[in-house]
Protein backbone atom coordinates (compact mmCIF):
# COMPACT_ATOMS: atom_id res chain seq x y z
CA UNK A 1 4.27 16.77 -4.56
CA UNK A 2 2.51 19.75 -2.43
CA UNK A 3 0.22 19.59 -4.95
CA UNK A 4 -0.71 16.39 -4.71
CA UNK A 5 -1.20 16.65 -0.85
CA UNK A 6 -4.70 18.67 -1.42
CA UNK A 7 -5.72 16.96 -4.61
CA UNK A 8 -7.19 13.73 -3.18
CA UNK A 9 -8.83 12.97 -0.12
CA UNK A 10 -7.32 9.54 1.18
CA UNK A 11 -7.74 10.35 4.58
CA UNK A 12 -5.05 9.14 6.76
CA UNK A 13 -4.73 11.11 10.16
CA UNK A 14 -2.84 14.29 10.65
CA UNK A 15 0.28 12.77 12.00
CA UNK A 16 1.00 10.68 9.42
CA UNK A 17 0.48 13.06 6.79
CA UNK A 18 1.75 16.87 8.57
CA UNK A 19 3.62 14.90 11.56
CA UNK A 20 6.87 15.06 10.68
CA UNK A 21 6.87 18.70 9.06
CA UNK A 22 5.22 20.17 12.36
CA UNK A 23 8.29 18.33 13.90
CA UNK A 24 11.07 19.99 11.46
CA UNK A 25 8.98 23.46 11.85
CA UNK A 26 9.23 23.00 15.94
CA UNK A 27 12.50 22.07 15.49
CA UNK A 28 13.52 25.08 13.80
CA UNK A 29 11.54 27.54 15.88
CA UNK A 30 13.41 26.09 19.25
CA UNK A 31 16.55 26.76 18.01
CA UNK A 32 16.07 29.92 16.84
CA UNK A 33 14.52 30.45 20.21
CA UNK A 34 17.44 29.06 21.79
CA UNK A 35 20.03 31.16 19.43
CA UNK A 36 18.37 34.50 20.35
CA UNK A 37 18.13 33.31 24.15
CA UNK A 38 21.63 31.72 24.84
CA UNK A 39 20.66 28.30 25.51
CA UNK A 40 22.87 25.97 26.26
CA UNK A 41 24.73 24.75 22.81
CA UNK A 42 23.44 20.76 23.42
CA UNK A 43 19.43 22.11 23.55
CA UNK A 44 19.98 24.34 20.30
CA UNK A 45 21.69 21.07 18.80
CA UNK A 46 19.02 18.65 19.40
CA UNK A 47 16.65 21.23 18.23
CA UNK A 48 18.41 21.39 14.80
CA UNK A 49 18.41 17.56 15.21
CA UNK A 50 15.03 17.61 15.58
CA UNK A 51 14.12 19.48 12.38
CA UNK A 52 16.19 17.60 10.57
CA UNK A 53 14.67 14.32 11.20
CA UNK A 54 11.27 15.69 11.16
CA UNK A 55 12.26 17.04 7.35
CA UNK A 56 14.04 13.42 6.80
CA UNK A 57 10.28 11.84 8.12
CA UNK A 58 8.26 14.21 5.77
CA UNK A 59 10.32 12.98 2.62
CA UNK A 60 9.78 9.31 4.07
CA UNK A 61 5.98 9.72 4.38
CA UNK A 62 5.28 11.63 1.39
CA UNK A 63 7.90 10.06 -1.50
CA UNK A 64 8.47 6.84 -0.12
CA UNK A 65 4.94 5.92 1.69
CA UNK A 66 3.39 8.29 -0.60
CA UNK A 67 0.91 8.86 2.13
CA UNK A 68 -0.77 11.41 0.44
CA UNK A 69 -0.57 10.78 -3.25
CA UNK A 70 -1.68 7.78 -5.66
CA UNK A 71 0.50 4.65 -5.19
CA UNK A 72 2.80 3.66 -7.83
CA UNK A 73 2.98 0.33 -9.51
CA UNK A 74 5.39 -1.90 -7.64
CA UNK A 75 6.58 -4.10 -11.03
CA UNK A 76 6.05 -2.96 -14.37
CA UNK A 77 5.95 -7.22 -14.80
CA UNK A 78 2.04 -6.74 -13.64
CA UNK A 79 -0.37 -6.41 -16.60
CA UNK A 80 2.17 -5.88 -19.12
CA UNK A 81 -0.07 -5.60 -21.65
CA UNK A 82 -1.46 -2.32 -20.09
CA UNK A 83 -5.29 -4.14 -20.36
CA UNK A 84 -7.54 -6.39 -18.64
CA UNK A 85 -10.35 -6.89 -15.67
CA UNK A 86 -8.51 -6.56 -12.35
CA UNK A 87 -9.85 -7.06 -8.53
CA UNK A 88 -8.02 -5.16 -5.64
CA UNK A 89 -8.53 -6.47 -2.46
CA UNK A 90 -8.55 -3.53 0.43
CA UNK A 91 -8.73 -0.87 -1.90
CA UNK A 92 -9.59 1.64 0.82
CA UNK A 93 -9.94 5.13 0.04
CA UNK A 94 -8.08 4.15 -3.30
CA UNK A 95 -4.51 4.93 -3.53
CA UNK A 96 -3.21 2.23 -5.53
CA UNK A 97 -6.55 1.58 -7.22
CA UNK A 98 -5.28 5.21 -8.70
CA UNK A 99 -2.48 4.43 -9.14
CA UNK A 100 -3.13 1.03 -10.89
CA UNK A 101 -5.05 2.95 -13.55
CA UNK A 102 -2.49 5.55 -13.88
CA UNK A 103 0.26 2.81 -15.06
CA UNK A 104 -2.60 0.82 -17.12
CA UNK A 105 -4.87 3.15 -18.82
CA UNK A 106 -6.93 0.56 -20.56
CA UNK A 107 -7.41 -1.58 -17.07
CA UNK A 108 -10.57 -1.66 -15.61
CA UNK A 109 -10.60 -1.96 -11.57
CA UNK A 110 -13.03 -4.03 -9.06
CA UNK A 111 -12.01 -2.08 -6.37
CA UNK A 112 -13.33 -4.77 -3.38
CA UNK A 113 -13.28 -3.54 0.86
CA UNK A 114 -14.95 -4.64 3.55
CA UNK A 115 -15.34 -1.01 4.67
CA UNK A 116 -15.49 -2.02 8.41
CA UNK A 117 -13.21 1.26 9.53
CA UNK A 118 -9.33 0.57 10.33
CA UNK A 119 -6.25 2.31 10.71
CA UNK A 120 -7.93 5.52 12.25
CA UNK A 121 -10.02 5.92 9.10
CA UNK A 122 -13.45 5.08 10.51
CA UNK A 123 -15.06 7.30 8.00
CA UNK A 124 -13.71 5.47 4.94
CA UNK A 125 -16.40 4.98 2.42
CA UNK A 126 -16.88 3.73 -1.55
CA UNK A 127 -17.95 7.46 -1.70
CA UNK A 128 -14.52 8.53 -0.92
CA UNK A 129 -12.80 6.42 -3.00
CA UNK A 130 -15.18 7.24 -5.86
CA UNK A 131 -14.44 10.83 -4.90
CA UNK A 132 -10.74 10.21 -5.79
CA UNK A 133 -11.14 8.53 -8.98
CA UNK A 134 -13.04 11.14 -10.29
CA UNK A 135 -10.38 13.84 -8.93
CA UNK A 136 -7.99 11.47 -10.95
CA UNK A 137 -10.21 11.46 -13.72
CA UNK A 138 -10.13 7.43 -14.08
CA UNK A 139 -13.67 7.12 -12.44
CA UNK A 140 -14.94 5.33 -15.88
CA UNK A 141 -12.83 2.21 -15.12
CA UNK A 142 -13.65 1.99 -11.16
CA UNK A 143 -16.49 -0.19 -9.97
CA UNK A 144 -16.53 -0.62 -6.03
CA UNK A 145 -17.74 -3.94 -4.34
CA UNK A 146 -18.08 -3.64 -0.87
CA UNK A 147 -17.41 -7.81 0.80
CA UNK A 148 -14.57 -9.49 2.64
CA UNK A 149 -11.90 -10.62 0.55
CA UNK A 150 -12.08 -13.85 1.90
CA UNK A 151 -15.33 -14.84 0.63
CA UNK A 152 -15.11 -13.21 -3.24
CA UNK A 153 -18.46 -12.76 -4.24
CA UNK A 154 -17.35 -13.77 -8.08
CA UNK A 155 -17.40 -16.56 -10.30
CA UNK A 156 -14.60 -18.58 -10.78
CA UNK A 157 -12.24 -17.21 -13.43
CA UNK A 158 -13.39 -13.65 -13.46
CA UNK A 159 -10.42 -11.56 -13.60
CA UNK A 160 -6.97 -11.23 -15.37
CA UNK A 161 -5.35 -9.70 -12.26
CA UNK A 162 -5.97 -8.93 -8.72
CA UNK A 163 -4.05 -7.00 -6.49
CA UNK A 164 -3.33 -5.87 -2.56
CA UNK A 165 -1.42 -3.15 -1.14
CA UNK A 166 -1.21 -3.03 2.24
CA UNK A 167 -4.25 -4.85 3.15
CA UNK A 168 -4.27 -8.88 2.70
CA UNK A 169 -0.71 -8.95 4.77
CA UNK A 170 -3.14 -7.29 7.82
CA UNK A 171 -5.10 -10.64 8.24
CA UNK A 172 -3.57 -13.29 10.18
CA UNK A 173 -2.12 -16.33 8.91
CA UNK A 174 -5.08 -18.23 7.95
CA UNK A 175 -7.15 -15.62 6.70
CA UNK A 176 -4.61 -15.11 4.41
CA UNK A 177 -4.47 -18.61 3.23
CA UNK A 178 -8.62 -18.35 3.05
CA UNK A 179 -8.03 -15.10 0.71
CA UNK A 180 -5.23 -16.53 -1.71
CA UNK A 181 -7.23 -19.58 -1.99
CA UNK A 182 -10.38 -17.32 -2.75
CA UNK A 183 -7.82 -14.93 -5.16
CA UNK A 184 -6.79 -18.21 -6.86
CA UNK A 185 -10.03 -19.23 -7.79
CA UNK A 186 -11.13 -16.07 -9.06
CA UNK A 187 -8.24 -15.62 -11.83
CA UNK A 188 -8.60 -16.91 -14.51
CA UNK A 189 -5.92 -19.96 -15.00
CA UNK A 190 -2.39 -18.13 -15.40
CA UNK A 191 -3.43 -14.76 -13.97
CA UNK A 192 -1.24 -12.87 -11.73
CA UNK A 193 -1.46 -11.67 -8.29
CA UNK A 194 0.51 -8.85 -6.79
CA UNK A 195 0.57 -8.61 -3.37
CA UNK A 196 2.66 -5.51 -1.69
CA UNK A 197 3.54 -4.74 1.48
CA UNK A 198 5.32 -1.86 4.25
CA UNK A 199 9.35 -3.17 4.46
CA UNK A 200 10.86 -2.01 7.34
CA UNK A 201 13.77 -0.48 5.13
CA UNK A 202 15.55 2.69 5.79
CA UNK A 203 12.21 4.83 4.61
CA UNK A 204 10.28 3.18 7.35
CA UNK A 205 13.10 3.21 9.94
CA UNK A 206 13.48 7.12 9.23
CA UNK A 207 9.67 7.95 9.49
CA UNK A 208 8.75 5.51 12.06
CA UNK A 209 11.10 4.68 14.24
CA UNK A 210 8.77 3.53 16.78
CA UNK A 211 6.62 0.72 14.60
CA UNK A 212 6.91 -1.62 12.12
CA UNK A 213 10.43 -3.18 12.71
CA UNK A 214 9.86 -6.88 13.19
CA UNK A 215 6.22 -6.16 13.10
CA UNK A 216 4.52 -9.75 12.00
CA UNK A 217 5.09 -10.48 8.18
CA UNK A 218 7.17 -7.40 7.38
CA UNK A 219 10.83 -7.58 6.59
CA UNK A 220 12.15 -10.66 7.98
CA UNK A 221 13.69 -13.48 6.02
CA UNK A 222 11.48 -15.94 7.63
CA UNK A 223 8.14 -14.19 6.62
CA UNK A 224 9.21 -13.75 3.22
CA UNK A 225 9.84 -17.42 2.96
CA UNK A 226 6.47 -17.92 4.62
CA UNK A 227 4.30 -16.05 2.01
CA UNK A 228 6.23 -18.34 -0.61
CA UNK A 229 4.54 -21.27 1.14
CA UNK A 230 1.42 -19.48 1.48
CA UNK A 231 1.12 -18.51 -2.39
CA UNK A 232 2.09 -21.85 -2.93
CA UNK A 233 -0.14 -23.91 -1.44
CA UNK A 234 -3.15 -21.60 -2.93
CA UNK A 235 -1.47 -22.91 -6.09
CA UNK A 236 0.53 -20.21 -7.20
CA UNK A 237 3.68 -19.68 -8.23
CA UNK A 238 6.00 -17.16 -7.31
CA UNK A 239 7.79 -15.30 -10.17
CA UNK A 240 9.21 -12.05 -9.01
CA UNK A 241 10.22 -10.19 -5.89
CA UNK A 242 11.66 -7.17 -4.64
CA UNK A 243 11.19 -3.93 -3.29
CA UNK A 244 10.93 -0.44 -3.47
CA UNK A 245 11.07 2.88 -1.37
CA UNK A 246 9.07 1.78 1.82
CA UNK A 247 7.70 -1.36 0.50
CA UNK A 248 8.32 -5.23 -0.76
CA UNK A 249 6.52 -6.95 -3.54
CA UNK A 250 5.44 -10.71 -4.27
CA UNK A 251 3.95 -11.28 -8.06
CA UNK A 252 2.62 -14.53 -8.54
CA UNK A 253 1.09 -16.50 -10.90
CA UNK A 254 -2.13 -19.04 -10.80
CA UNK A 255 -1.71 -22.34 -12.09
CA UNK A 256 -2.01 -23.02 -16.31
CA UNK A 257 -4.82 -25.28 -17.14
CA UNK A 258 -2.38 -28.34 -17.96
CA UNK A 259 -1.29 -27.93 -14.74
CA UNK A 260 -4.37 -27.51 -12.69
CA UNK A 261 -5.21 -31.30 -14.42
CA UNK A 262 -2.27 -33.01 -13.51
C-alpha cells in the first residue's frame, strides 16, 4: 500500500492523503512529550487518543477511500465478460478508470471529464490521467474525451458500459436526470450502468468526522430510493445494490429492444 502512495499521481491535497498520519505522528510525539514532562495523565491520554484516531483515519483514507491507489471494481456483476467499449463519466485524474482496466483486461475505456477544476484539484488534466495509465501500464485501452457528461458527444448506442465513481452523484438533481438520460441513450439497448458513490459508513465516519454524514444523496434511505426513480425514469432498471468499504453501488441496466417498442 506505501507503495502505491508514490506510484501514481492522482492528486488529491495533502490532508486527505498524509492528514491523518501527521495526526497519529503528533499524537505520539505529545505524549511522549508529556510522559518525559509529567503532564497531567488526561493531556497524555488524549494525545494517545489522538494518534490512534489519526492511525484509524489513515487506514480509512488509504484502504477504504483508497485515496491514493487505483479504485477497485464495486460488483464483479459489471462487464462480466471481462470485454467491451466502456464510457466513464468524471474520470478525473483516473482512479477507477485504472482500476476498471485492472478487473477487465480486455475493456477498452472512454475516459470522459469536463476538466473544469474541483475538489481542490485545479490542476487536473487528460495529461495526468494519461500519466497514470501509462504508470499502470493500461495506457493502450485509455482514450480521454474532454465534454460534460450531460451532453455526450456520441452516437446513440456506442458503448457496452459506462460508469461513474464519485462524480455524476456531484450534480444536482436534474443534471443528473439530464446525464442518465444522456447515459441511456448512449448504451447500447441492455447495457449496464454503474454508478458509485461515498456512504457515510463507519470508514467515512472514522476519517471524516466532520463531512459527509447526511450530505445530499449519500447514505440515507430516502436518497437511495430517489436514484431508483431517477434510473428509472431514464429507462433503466435497477438490478443490484450494495456497498463496500467507504462506498455504495447502483448497477443498472438500459432497456432491451422489445421493450424500448412497447
Amino acid at each position: 500500500m506505501l507503495a502505491l502512495m508514490f506510484t501514481y499521481d492522482f492528486d488529491y491535497s495533502w490532508p486527505l492523503r498524509w492528514g491523518h498520519v501527521l495526526l497519529s505522528l503528533a499524537g505520539v510525539a505529545l505524549a511522549l512529550l508529556g510522559w518525559r514532562f509529567g503532564w497531567r495523565r488526561w493531556r497524555i491520554v488524549a494525545s494517545g487518543l489522538l494518534c490512534l484516531w489519526g492511525a484509524a483515519g489513515a487506514i480509512a483514507m488509504h484502504y477504504a477511500v483508497q485515496i491514493a491507489s487505483p479504485q477497485r471494481l464495486a460488483t464483479e456483476s459489471f462487464i462480466p465478460a471481462g470485454r467491451g467499449e466502456v464510457l466513464e463519466l468524471g474520470a478525473g485524474s483516473g482512479r477507477a478508470t485504472i482500476g476498471l482496466l485492472f478487473a477487465r483486461p480486455q475493456a477498452r475505456v472512454t475516459a470522459l471529464d469536463a476538466y473544469r477544476g474541483y475538489f481542490g484539484i485545479e490542476d487536473n488534466t487528460p495529461e495526468r490521467l494519461m500519466r497514470n495509465a501509462r504508470a499502470a501500464g493500461v495506457a493502450d485501452r485509455v482514450h480521454v474525451q474532454v465534454a460534460d457528461m450531460r451532453r455526450l458527444p456520441f452516437e446513440a448506442g456506442r458503448f457496452d458500459a459506462v460508469f461513474s465513481v464519485a462524480a455524476i452523484d456531484h450534480l444536482p438533481w436534474d443534471g443528473i436526470a439530464q446525464a442518465l438520460t444522456e447515459t441511456a441513450r448512449v448504451l447500447r439497448p441492455g447495457g449496464q450502468l454503474l454508478i458509485v458513490s461515498l456512504n457515510s459508513d463507519a470508514w467515512i465516519k472514522v476519517a471524516m468526522p466532520w463531512s459527509l454524514h447526511g450530505h445530499g444523496f449519500w447514505s440515507s434511505t430516502q436518497n437511495r430510493r430517489r436514484w431508483t426513480e431517477a434510473l428509472g425514469a431514464a429507462g433503466f432498471t435497477l438490478v443490484e445494490t450494495g456497498t463496500r468499504p467507504a462506498t455504495i453501488y447502483f448497477l443498472a441496466k438500459s432497456a432491451e429492444p422489445h421493450a424500448a417498442q412497447r
